[in-house]
C-alpha atoms as a PDB file:
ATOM      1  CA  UNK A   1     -17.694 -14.983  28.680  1.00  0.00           C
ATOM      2  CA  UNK A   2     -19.118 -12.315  30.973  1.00  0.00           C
ATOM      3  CA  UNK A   3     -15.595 -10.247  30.719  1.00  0.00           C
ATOM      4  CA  UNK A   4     -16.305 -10.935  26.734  1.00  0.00           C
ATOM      5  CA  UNK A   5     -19.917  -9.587  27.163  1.00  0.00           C
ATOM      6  CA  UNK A   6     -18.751  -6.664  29.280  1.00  0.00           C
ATOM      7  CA  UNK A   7     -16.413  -5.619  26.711  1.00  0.00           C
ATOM      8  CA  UNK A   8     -18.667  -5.894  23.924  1.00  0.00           C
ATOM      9  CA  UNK A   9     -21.710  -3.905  25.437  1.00  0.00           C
ATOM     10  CA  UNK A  10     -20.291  -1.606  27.464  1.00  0.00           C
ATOM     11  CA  UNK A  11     -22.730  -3.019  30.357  1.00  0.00           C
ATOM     12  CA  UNK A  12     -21.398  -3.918  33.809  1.00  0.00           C
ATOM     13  CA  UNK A  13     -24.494  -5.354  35.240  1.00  0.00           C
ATOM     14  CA  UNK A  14     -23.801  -8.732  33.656  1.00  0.00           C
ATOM     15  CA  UNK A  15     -23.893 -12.405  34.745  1.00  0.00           C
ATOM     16  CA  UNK A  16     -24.290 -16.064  33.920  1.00  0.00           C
ATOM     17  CA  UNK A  17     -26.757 -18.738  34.691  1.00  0.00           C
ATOM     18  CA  UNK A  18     -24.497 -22.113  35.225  1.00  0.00           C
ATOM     19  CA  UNK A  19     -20.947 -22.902  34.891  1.00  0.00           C
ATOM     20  CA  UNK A  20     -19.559 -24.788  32.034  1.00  0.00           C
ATOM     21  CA  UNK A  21     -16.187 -26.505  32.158  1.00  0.00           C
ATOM     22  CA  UNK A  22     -13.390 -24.818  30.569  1.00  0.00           C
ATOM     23  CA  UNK A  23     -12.351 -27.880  28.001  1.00  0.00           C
ATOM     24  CA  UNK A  24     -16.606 -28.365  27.248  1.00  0.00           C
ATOM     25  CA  UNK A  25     -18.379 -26.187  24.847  1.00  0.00           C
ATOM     26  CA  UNK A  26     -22.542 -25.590  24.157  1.00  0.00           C
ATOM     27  CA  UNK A  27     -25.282 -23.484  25.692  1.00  0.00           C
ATOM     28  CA  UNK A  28     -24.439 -20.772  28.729  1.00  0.00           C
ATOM     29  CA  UNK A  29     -26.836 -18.451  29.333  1.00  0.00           C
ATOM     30  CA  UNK A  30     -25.789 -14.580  29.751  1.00  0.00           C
ATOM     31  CA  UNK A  31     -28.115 -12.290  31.419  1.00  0.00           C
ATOM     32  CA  UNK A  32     -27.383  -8.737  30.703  1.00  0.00           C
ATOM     33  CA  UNK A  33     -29.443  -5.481  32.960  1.00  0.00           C
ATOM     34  CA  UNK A  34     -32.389  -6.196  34.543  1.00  0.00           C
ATOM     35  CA  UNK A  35     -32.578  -9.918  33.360  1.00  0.00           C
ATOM     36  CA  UNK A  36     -29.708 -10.208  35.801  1.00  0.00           C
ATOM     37  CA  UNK A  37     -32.738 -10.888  38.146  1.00  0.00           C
ATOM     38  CA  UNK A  38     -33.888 -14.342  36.570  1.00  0.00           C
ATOM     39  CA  UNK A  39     -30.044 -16.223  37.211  1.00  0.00           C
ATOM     40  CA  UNK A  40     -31.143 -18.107  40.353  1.00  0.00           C
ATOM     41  CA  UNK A  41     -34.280 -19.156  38.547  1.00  0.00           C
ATOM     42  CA  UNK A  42     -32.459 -19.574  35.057  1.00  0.00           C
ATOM     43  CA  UNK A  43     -29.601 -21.756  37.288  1.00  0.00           C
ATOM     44  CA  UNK A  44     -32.510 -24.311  38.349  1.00  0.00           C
ATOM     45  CA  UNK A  45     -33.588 -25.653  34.772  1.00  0.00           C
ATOM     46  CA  UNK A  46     -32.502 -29.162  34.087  1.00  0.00           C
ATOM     47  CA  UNK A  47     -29.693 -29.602  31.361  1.00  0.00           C
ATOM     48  CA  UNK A  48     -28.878 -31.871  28.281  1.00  0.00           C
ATOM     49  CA  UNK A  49     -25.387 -33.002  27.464  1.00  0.00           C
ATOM     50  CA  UNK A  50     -24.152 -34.943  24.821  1.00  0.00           C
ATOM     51  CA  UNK A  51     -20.441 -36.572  25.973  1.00  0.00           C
ATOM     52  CA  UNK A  52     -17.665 -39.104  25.385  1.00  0.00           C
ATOM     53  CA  UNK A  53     -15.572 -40.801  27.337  1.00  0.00           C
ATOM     54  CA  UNK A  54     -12.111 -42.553  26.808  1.00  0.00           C
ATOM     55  CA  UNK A  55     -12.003 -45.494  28.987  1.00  0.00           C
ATOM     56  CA  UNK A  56      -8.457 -46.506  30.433  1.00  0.00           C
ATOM     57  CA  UNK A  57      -6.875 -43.036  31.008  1.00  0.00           C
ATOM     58  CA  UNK A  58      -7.874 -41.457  34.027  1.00  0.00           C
ATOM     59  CA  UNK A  59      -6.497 -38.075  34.737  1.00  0.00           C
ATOM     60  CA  UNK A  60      -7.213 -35.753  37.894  1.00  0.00           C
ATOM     61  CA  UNK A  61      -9.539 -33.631  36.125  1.00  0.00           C
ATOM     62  CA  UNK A  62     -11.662 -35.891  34.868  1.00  0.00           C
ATOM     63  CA  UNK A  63     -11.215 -34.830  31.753  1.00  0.00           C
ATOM     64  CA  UNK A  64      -8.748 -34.146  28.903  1.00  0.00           C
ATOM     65  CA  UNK A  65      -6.833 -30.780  30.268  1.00  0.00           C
ATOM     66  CA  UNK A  66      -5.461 -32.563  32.807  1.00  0.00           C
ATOM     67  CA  UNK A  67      -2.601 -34.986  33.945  1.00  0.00           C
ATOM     68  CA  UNK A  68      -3.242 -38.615  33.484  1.00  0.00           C
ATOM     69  CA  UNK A  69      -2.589 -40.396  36.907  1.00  0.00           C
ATOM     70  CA  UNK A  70      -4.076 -44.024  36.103  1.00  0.00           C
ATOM     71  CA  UNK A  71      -4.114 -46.199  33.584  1.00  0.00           C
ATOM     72  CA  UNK A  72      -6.247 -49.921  33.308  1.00  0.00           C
ATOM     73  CA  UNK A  73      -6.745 -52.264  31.268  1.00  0.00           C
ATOM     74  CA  UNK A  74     -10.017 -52.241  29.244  1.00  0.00           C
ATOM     75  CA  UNK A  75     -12.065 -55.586  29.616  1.00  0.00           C
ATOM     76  CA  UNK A  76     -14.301 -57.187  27.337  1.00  0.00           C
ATOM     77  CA  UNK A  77     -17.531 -55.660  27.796  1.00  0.00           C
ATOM     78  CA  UNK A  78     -21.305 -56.358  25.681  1.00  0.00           C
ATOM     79  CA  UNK A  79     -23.235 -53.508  24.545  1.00  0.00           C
ATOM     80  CA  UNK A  80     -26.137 -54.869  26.655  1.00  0.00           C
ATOM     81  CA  UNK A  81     -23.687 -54.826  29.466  1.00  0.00           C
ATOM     82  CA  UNK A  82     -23.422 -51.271  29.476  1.00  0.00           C
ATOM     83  CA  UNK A  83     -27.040 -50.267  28.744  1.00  0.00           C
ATOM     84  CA  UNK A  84     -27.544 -52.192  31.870  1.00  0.00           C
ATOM     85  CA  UNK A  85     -24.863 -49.999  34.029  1.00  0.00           C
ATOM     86  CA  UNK A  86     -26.265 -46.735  32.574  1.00  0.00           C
ATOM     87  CA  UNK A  87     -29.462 -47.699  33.344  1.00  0.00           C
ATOM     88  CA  UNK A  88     -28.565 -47.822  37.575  1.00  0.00           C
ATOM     89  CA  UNK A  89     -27.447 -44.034  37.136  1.00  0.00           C
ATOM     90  CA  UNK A  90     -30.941 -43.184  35.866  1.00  0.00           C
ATOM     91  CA  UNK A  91     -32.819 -41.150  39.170  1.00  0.00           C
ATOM     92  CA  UNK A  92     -31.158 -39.849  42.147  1.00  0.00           C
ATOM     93  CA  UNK A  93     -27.532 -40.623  42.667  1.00  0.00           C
ATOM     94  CA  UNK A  94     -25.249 -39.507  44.709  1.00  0.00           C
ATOM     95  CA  UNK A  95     -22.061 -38.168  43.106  1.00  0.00           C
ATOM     96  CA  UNK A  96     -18.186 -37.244  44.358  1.00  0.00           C
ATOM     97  CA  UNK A  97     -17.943 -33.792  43.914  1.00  0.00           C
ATOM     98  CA  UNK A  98     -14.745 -32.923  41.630  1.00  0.00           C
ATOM     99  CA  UNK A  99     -11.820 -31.533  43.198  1.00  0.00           C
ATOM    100  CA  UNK A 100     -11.386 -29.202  40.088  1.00  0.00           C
ATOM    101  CA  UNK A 101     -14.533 -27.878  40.314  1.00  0.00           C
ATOM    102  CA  UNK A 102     -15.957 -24.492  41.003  1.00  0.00           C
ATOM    103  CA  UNK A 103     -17.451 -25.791  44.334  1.00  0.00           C
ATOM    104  CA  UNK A 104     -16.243 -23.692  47.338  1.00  0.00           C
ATOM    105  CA  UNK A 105     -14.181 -24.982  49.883  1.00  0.00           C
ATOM    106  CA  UNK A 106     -13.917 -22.585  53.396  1.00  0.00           C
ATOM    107  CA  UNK A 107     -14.812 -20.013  50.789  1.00  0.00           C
ATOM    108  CA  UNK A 108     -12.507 -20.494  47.589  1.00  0.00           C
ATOM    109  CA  UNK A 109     -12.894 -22.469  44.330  1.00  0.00           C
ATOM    110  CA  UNK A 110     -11.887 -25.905  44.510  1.00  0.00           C
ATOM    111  CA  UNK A 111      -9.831 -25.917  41.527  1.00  0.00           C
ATOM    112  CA  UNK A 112      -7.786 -22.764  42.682  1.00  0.00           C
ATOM    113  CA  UNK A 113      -7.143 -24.756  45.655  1.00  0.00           C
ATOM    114  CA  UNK A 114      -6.629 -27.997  43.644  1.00  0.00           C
ATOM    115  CA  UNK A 115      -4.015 -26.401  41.626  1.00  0.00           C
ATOM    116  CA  UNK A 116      -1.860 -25.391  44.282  1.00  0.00           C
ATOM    117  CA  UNK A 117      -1.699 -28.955  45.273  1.00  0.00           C
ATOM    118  CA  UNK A 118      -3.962 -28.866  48.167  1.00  0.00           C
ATOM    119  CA  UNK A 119      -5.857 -32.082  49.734  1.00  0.00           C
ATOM    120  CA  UNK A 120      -9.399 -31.267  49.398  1.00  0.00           C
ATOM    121  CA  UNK A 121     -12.198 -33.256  52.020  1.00  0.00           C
ATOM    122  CA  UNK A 122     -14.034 -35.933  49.563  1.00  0.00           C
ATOM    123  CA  UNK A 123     -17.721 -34.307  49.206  1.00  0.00           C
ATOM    124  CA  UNK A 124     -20.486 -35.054  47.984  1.00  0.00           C
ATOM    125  CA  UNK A 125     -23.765 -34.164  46.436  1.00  0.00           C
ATOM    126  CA  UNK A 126     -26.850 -35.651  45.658  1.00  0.00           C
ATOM    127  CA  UNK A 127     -28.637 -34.921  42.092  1.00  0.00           C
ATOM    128  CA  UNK A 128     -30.760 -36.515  39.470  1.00  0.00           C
ATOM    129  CA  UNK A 129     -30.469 -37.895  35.811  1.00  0.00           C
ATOM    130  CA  UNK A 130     -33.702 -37.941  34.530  1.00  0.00           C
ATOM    131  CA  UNK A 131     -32.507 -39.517  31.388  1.00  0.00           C
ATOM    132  CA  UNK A 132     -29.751 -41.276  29.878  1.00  0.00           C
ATOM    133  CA  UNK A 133     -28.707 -43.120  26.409  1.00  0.00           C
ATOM    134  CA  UNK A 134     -26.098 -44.704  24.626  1.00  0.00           C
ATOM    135  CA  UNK A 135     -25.261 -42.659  21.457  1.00  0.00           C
ATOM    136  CA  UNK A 136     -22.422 -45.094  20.045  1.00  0.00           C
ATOM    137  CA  UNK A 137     -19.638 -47.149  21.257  1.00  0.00           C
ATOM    138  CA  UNK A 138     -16.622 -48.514  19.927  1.00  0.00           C
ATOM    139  CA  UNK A 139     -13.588 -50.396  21.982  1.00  0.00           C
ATOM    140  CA  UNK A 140     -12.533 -47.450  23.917  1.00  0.00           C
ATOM    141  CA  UNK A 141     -15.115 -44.569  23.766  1.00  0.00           C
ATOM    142  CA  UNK A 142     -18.475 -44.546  25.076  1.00  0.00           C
ATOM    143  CA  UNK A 143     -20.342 -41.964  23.529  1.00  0.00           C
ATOM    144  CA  UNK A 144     -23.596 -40.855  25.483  1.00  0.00           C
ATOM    145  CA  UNK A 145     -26.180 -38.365  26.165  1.00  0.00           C
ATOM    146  CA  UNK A 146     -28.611 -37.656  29.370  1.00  0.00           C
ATOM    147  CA  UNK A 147     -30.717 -35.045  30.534  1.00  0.00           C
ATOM    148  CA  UNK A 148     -30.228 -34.074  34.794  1.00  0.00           C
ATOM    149  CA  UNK A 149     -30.563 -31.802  37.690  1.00  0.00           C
ATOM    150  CA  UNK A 150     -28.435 -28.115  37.712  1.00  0.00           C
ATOM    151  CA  UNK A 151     -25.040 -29.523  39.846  1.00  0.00           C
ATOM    152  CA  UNK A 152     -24.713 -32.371  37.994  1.00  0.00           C
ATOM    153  CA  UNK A 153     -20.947 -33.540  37.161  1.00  0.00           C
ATOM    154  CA  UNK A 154     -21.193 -35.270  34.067  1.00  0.00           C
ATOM    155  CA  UNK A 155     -17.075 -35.851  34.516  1.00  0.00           C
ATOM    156  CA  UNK A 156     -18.145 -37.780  37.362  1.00  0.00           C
ATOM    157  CA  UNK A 157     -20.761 -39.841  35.859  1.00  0.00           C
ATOM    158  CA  UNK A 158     -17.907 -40.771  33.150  1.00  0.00           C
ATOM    159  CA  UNK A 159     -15.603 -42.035  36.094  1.00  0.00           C
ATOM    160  CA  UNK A 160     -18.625 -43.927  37.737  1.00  0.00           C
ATOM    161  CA  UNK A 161     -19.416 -45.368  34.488  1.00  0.00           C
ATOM    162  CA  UNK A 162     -15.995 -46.479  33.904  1.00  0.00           C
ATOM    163  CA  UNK A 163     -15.343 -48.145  37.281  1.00  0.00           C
ATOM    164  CA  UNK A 164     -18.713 -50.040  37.001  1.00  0.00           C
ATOM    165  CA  UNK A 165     -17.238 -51.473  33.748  1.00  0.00           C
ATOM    166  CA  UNK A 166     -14.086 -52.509  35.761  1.00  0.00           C
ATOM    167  CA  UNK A 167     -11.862 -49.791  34.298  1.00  0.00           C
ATOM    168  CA  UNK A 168     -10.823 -45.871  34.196  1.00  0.00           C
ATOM    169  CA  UNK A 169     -11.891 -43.166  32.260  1.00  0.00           C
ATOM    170  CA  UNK A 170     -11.446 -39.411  31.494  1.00  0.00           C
ATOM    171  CA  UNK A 171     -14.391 -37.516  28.908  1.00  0.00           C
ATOM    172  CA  UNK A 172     -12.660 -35.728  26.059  1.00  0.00           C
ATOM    173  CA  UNK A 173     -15.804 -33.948  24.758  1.00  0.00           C
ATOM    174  CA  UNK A 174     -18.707 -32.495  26.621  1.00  0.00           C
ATOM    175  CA  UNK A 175     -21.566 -30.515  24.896  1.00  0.00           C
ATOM    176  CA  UNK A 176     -24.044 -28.911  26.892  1.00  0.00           C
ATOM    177  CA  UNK A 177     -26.879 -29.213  24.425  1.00  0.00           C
ATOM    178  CA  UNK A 178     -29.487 -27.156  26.232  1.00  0.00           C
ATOM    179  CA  UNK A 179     -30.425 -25.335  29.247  1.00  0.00           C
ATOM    180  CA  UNK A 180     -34.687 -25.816  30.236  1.00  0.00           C
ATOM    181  CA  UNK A 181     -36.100 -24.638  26.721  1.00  0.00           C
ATOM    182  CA  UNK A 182     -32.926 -22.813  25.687  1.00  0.00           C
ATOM    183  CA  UNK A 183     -31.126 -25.013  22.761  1.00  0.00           C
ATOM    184  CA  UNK A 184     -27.881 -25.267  21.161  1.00  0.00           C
ATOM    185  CA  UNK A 185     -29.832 -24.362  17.917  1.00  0.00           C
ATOM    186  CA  UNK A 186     -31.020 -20.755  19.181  1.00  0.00           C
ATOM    187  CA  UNK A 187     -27.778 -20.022  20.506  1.00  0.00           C
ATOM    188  CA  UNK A 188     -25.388 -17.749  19.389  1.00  0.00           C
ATOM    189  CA  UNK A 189     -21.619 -17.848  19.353  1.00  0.00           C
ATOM    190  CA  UNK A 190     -19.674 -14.867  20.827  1.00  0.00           C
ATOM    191  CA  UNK A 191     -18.609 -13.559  17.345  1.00  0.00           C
ATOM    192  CA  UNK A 192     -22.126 -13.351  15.896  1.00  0.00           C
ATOM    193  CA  UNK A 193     -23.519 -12.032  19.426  1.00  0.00           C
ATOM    194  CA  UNK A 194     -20.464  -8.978  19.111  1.00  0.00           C
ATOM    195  CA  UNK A 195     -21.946  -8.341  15.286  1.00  0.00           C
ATOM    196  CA  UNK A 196     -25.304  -8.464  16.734  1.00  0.00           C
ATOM    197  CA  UNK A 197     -24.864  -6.349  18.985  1.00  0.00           C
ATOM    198  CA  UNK A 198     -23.023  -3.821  16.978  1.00  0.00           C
ATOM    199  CA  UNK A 199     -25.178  -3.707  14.484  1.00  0.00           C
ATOM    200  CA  UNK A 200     -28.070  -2.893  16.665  1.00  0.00           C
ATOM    201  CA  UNK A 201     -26.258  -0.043  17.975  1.00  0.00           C
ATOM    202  CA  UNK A 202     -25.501   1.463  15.410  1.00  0.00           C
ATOM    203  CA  UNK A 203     -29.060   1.237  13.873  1.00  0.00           C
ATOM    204  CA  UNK A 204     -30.557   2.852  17.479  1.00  0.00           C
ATOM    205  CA  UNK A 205     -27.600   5.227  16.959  1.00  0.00           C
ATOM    206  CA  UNK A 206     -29.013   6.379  13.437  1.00  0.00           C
ATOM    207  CA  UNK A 207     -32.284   5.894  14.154  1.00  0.00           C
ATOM    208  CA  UNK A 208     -31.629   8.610  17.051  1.00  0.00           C
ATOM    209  CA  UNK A 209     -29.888  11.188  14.929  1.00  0.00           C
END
């Protein structure tokens, strides 16, 4: 997205304020110039994701671009059973941090090292979920949204949700909903930010001449 922004302004100075995983889609926050200058504040705001996860699959990213390398049976499980277990992730919990991930190890990305079949050290962080709801449910998917701390692995949470319900799991949508005050609503997508930004142009460029 910063290549993409890059290419459509002309601007170098360019960055982003928090990763988003390849397969999930929703709010990222692009600074462009001077507002370059707010990312490490911009990267502290809490988030808001809306996900769901596929219970007896688990692959090895957590998520559905990767290669399944478990499967378990699904038990029986209430509603009330899992409002219960998604209520013990609510605070501060200490999560595995994912081996595809964009955590550095000695220096490089733990997913480039990942991918060349590397053992990674298990590591850990600690963050907090300040929130956390069922959405919907049916005999397989878990549908749910929360609100937590910048670092937070929401693939992670799925897997920790799964085991607690005896099982496996991998999410197969993630949304990122919003970013502090920054919605999903205000955003743009890069094809109306490129006509944007075109247009403007060329209306300074007139206005100019």
């Amino acid at each position: 997205m910063v290549k993409k922004a890059r290419s459509v302004t002309g601007i170098k100075k360019i960055g982003h304020a928090g990763t988003l995983d390849p397969f999930a889609t929703g709010v990222l926050l692009i600074c462009i110039g001077k507002a370059t200058k707010q990312v490490s504040e911009l990267q502290t705001l809490s988030k808001t994701y809306e996900a769901i996860l596929k219970l007896g699959t688990g692959t090895d990213t957590l998520d559905l671009t990767g290669k399944i390398i478990k499967k378990e049976k699904i038990p029986n499980f209430k509603e009330e059973d899992l409002l219960r277990i998604l209520k013990e992730f609510t605070g501060s919990i200490k999560q595995r941090i994912p081996d595809y991930s964009a955590a550095k190890v000695g220096g490089r990305r733990s997913y480039s090292l990942a991918r060349k079949g590397k053992k990674l050290p298990e590591r850990h962080k600690q963050v907090d979920i300040y929130r956390i709801e069922l959405v919907s449910i049916t005999s397989s998917e878990i549908h749910f949204s929360l609100d937590c701390s910048t670092g937070t692995f929401v693939r992670t949470l799925g897997l920790d949700i799964a085991t607690k319900l005896g099982t496996t799991g991998h999410l197969i949508s993630l949304i990122r909903k919003s970013i502090g005050n920054y919605t999903l609503e205000d955003a743009l997508t890069p094809e109306q930010f490129s006509g944007i930004w075109n247009t403007t142009t060329q209306d300074e460029n007139i206005q100019k001449n």
